[in-house]
PDB file of N, CA and C in Angstrom:
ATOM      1  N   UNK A   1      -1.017   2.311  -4.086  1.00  0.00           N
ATOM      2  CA  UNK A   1      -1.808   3.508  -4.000  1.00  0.00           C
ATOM      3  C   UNK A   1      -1.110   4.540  -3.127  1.00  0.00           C
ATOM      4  N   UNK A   2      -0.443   4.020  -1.873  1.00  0.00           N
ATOM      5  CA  UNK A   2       0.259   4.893  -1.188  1.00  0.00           C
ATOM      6  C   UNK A   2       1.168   5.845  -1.492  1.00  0.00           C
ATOM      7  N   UNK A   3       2.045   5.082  -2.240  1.00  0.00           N
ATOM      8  CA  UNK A   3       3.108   5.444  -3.241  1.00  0.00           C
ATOM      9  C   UNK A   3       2.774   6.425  -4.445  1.00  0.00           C
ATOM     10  N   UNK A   4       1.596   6.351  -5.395  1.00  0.00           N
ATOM     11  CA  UNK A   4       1.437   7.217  -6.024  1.00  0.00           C
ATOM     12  C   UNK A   4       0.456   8.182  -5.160  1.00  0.00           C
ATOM     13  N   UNK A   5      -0.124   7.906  -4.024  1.00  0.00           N
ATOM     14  CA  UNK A   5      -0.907   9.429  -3.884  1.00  0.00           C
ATOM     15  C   UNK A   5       0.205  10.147  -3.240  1.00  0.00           C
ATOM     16  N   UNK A   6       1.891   9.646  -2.588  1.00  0.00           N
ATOM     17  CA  UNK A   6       2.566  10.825  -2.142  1.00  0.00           C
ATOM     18  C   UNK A   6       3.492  11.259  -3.242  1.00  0.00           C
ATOM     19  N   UNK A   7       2.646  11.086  -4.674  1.00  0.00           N
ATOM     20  CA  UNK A   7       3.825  11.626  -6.102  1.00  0.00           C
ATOM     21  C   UNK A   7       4.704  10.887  -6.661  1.00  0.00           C
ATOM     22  N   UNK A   8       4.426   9.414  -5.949  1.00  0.00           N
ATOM     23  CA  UNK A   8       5.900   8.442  -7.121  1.00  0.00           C
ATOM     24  C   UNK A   8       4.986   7.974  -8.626  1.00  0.00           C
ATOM     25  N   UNK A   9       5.794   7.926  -9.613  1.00  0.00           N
ATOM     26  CA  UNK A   9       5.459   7.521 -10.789  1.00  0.00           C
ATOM     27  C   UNK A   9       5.838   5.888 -10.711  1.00  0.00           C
ATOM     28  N   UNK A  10       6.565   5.610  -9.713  1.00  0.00           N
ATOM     29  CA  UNK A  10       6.153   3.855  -9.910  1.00  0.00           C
ATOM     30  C   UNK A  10       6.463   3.396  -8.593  1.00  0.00           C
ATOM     31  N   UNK A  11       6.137   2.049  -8.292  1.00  0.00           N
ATOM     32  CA  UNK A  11       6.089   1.399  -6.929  1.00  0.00           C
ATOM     33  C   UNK A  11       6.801   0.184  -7.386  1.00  0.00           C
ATOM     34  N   UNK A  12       7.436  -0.118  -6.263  1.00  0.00           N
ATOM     35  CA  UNK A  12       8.199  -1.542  -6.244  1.00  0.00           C
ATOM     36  C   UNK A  12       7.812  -2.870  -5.460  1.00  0.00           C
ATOM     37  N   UNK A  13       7.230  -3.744  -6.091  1.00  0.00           N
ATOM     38  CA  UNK A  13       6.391  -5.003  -5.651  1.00  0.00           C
ATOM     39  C   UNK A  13       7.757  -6.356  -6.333  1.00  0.00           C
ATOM     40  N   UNK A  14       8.467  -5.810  -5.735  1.00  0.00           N
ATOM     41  CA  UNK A  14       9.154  -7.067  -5.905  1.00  0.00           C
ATOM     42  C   UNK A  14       9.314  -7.930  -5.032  1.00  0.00           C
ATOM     43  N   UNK A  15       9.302  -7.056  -3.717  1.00  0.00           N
ATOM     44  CA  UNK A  15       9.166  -8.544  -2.390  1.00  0.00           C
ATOM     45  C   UNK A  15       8.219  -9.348  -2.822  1.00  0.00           C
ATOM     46  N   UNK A  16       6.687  -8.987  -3.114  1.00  0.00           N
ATOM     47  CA  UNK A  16       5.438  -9.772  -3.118  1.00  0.00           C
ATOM     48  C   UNK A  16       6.071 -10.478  -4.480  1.00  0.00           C
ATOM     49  N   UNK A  17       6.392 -10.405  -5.418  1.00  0.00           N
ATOM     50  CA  UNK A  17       7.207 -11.238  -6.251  1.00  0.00           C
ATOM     51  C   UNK A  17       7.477 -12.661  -6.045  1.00  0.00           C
ATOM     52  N   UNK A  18       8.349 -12.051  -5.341  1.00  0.00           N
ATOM     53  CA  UNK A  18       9.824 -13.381  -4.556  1.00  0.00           C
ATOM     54  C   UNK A  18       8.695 -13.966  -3.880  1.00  0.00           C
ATOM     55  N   UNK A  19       8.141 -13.296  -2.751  1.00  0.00           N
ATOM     56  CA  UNK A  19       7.071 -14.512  -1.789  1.00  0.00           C
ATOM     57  C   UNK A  19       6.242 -14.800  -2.517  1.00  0.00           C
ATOM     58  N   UNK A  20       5.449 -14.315  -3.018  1.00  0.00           N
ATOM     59  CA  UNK A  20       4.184 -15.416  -4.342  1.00  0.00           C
ATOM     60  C   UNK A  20       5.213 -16.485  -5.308  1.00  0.00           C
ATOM     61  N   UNK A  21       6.050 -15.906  -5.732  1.00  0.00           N
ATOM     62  CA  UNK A  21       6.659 -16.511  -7.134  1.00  0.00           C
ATOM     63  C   UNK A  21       5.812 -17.104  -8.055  1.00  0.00           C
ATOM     64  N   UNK A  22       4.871 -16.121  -7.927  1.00  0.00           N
ATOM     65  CA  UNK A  22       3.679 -15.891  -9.069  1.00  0.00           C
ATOM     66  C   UNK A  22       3.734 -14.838  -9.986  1.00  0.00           C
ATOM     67  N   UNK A  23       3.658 -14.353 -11.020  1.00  0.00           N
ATOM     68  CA  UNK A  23       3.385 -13.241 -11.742  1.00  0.00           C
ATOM     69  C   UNK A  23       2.449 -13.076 -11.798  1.00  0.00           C
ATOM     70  N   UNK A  24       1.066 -14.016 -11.571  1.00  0.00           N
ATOM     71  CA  UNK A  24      -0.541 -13.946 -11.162  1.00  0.00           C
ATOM     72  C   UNK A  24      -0.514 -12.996 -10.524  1.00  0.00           C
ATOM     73  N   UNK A  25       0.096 -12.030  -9.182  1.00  0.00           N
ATOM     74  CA  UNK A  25       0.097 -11.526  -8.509  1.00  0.00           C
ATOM     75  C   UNK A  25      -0.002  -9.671  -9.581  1.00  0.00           C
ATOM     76  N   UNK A  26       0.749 -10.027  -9.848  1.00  0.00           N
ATOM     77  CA  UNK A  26       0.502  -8.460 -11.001  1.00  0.00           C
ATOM     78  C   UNK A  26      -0.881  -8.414 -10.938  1.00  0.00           C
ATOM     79  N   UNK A  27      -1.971  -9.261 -11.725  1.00  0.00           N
ATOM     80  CA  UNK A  27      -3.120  -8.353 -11.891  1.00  0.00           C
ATOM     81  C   UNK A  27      -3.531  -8.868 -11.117  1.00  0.00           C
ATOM     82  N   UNK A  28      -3.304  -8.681  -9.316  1.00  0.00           N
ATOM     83  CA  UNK A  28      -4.481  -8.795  -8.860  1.00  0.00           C
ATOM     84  C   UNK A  28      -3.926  -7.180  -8.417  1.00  0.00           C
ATOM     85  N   UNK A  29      -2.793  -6.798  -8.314  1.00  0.00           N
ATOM     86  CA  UNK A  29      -2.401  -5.522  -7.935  1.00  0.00           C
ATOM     87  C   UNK A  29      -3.149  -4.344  -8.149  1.00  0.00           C
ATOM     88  N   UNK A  30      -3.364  -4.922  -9.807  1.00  0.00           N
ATOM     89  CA  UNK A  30      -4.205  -4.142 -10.927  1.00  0.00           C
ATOM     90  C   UNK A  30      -5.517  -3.810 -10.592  1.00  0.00           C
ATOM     91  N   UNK A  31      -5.785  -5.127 -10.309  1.00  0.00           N
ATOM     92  CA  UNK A  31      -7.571  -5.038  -9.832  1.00  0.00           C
ATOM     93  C   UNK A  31      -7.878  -4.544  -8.962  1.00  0.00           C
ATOM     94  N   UNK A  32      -6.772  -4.342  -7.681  1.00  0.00           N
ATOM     95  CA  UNK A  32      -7.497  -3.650  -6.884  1.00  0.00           C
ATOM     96  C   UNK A  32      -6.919  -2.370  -6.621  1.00  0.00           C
ATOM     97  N   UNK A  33      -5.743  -2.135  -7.813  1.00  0.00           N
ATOM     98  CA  UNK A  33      -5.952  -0.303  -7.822  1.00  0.00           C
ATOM     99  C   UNK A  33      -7.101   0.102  -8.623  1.00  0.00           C
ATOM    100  N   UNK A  34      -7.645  -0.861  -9.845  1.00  0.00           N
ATOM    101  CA  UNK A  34      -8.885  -0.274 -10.488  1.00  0.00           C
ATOM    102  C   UNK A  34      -9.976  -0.127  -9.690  1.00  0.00           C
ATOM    103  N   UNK A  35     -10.471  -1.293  -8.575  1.00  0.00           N
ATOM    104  CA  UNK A  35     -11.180  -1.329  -7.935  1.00  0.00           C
ATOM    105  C   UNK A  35     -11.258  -0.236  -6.887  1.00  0.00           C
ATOM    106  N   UNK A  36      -9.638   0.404  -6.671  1.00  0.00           N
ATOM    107  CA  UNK A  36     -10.215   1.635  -5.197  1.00  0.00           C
ATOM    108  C   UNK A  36     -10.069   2.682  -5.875  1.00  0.00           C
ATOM    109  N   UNK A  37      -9.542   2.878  -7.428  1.00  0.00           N
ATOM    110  CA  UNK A  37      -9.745   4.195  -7.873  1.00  0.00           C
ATOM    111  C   UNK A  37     -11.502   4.445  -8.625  1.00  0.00           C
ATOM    112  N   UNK A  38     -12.519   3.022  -8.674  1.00  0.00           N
ATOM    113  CA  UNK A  38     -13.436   3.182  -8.762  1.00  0.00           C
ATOM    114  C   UNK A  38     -14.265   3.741  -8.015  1.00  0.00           C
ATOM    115  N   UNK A  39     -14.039   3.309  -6.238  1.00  0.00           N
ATOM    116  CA  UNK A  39     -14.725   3.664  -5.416  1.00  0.00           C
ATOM    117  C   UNK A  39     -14.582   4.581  -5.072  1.00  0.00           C
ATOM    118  N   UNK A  40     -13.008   5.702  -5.483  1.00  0.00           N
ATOM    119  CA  UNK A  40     -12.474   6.645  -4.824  1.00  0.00           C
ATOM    120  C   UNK A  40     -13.458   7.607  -5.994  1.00  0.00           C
ATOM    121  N   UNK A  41     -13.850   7.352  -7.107  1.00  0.00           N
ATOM    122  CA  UNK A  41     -14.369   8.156  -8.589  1.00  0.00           C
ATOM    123  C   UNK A  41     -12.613   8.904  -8.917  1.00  0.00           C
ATOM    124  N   UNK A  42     -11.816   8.016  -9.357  1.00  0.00           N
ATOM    125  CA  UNK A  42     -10.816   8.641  -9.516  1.00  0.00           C
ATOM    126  C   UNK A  42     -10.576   8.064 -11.227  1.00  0.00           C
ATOM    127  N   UNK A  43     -10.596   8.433 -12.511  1.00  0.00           N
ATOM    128  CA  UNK A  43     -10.840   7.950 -13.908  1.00  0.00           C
ATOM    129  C   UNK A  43      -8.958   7.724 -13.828  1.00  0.00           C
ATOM    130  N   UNK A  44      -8.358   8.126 -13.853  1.00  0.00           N
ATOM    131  CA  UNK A  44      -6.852   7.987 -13.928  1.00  0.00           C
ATOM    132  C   UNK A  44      -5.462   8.457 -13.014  1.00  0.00           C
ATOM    133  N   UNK A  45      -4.625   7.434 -12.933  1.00  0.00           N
ATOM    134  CA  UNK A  45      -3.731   7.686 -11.845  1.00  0.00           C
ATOM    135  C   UNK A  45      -3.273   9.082 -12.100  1.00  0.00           C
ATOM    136  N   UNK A  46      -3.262  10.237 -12.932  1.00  0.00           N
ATOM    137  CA  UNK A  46      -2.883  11.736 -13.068  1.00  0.00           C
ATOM    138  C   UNK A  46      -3.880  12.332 -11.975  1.00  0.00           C
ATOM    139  N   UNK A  47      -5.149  11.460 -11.798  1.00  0.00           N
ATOM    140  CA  UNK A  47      -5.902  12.702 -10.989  1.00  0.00           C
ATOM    141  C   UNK A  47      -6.229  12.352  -9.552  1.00  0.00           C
ATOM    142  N   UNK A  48      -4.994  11.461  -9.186  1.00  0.00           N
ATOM    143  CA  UNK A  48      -4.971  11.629  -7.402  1.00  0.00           C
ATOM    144  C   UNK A  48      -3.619  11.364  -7.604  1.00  0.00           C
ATOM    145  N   UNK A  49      -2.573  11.812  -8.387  1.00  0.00           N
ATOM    146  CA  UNK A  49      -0.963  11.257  -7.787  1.00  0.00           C
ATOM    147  C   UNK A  49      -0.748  12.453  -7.508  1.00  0.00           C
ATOM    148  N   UNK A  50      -0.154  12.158  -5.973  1.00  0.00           N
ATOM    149  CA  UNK A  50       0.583  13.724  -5.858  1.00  0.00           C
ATOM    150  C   UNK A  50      -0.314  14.384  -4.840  1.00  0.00           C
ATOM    151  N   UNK A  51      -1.706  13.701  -4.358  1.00  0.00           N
ATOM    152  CA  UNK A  51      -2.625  14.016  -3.759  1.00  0.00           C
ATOM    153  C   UNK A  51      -2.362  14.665  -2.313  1.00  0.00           C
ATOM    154  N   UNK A  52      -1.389  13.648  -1.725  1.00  0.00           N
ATOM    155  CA  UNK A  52      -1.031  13.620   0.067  1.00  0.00           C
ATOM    156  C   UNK A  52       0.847  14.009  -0.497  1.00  0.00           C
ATOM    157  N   UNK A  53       1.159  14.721  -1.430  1.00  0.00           N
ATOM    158  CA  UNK A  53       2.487  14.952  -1.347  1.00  0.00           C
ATOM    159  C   UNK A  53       2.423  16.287  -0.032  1.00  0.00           C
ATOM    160  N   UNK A  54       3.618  16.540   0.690  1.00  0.00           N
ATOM    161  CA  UNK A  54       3.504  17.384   1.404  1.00  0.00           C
ATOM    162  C   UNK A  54       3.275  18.759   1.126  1.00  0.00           C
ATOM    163  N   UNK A  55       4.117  18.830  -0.057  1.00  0.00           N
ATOM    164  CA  UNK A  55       3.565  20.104  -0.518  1.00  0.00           C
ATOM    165  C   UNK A  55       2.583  20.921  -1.057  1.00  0.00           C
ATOM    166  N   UNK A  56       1.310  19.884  -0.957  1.00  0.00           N
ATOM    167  CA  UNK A  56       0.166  19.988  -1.486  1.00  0.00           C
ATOM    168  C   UNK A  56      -0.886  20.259  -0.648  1.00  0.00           C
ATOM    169  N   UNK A  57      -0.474  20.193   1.098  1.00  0.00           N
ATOM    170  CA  UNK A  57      -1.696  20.359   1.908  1.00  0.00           C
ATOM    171  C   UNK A  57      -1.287  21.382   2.907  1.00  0.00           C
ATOM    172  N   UNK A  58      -1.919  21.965   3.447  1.00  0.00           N
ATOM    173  CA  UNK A  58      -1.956  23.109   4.022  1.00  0.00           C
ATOM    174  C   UNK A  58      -1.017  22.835   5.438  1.00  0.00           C
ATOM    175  N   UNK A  59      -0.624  22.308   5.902  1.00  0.00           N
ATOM    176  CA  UNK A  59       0.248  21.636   7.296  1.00  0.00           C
ATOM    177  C   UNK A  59       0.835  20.619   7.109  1.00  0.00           C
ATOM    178  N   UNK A  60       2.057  20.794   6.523  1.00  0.00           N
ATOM    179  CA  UNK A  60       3.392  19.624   6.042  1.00  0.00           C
ATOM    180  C   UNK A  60       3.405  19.792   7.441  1.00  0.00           C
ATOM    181  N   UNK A  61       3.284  20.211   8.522  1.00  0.00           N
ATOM    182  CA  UNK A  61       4.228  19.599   9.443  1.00  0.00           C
ATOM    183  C   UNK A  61       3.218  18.338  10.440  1.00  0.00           C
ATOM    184  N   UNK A  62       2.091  19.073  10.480  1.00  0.00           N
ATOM    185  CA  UNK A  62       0.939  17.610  10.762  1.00  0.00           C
ATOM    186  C   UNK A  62       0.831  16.676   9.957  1.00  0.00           C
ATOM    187  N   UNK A  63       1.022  16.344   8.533  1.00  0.00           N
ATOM    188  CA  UNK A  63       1.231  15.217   7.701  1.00  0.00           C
ATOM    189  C   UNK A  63       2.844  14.410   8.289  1.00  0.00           C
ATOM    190  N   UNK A  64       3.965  15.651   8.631  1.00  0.00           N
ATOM    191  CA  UNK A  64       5.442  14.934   8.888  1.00  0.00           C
ATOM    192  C   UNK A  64       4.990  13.997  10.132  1.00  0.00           C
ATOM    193  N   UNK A  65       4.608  14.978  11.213  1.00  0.00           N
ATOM    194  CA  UNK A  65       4.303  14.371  12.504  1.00  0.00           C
ATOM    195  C   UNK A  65       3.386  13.069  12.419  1.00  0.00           C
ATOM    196  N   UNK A  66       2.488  12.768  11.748  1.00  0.00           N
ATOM    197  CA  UNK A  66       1.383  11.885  11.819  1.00  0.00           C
ATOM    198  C   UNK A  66       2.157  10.440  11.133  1.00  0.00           C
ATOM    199  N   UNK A  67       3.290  10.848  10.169  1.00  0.00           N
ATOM    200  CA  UNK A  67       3.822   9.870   9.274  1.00  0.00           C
ATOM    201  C   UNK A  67       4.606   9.887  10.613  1.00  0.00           C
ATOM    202  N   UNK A  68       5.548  10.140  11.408  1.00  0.00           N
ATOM    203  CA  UNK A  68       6.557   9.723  12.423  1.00  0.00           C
ATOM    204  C   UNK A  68       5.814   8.876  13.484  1.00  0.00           C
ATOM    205  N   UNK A  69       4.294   9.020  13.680  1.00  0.00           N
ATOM    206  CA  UNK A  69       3.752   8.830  15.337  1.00  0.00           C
ATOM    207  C   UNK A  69       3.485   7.178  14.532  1.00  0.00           C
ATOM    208  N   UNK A  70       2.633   7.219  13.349  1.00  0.00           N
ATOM    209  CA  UNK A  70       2.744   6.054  12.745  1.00  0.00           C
ATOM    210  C   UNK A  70       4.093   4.975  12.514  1.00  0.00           C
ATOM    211  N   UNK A  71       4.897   5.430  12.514  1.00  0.00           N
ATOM    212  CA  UNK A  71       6.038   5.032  12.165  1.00  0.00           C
ATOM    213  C   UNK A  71       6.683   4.044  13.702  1.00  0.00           C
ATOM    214  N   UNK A  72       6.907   5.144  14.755  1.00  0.00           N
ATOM    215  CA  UNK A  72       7.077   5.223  15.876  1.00  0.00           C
ATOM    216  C   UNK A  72       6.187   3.581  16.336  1.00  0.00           C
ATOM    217  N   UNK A  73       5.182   4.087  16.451  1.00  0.00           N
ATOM    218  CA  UNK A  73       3.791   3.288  17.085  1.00  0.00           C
ATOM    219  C   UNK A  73       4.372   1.183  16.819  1.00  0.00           C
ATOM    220  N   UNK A  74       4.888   1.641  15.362  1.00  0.00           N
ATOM    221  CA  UNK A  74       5.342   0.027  14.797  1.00  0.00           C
ATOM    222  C   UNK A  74       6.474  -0.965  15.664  1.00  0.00           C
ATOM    223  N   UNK A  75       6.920   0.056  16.063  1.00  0.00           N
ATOM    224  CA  UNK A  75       8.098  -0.398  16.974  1.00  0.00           C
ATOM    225  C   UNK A  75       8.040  -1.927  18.013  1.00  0.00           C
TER     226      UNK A  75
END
């Protein structure tokens, strides 16, 4: 979800892959992007991708900063 609300057209779940070494793991991926684009009332990934891209909200530089303090904080 992260990945497409900052505008990617696909995400890479291949670590969770390798550590499950399940392909079961696909639809649970599924289920629970259906499940939070239900709760979000979102009918298809076109109508929140791109949502939190920077260029889409009024202060790219409080979205840059907030993604660095997060970032930072992990350390």
């Amino acid at each position: 979800m992260k990945a497409l609300l900052v505008g990617a057209d696909v995400g890479c779940i291949c670590s969770v892959l390798h550590l499950r070494q399940d392909i079961g793991v696909i639809g649970e991926i599924l289920e629970g992007l259906t499940s939070w684009m239900e709760r979000k009332g979102y009918g298809a990934l076109s109508d929140f991708r791109g949502k939190l891209r920077e260029t889409n909200l009024n202060d790219g530089y409080g979205f840059e900063r907030a993604q660095y303090i997060m970032a930072a904080s992990q350390l």
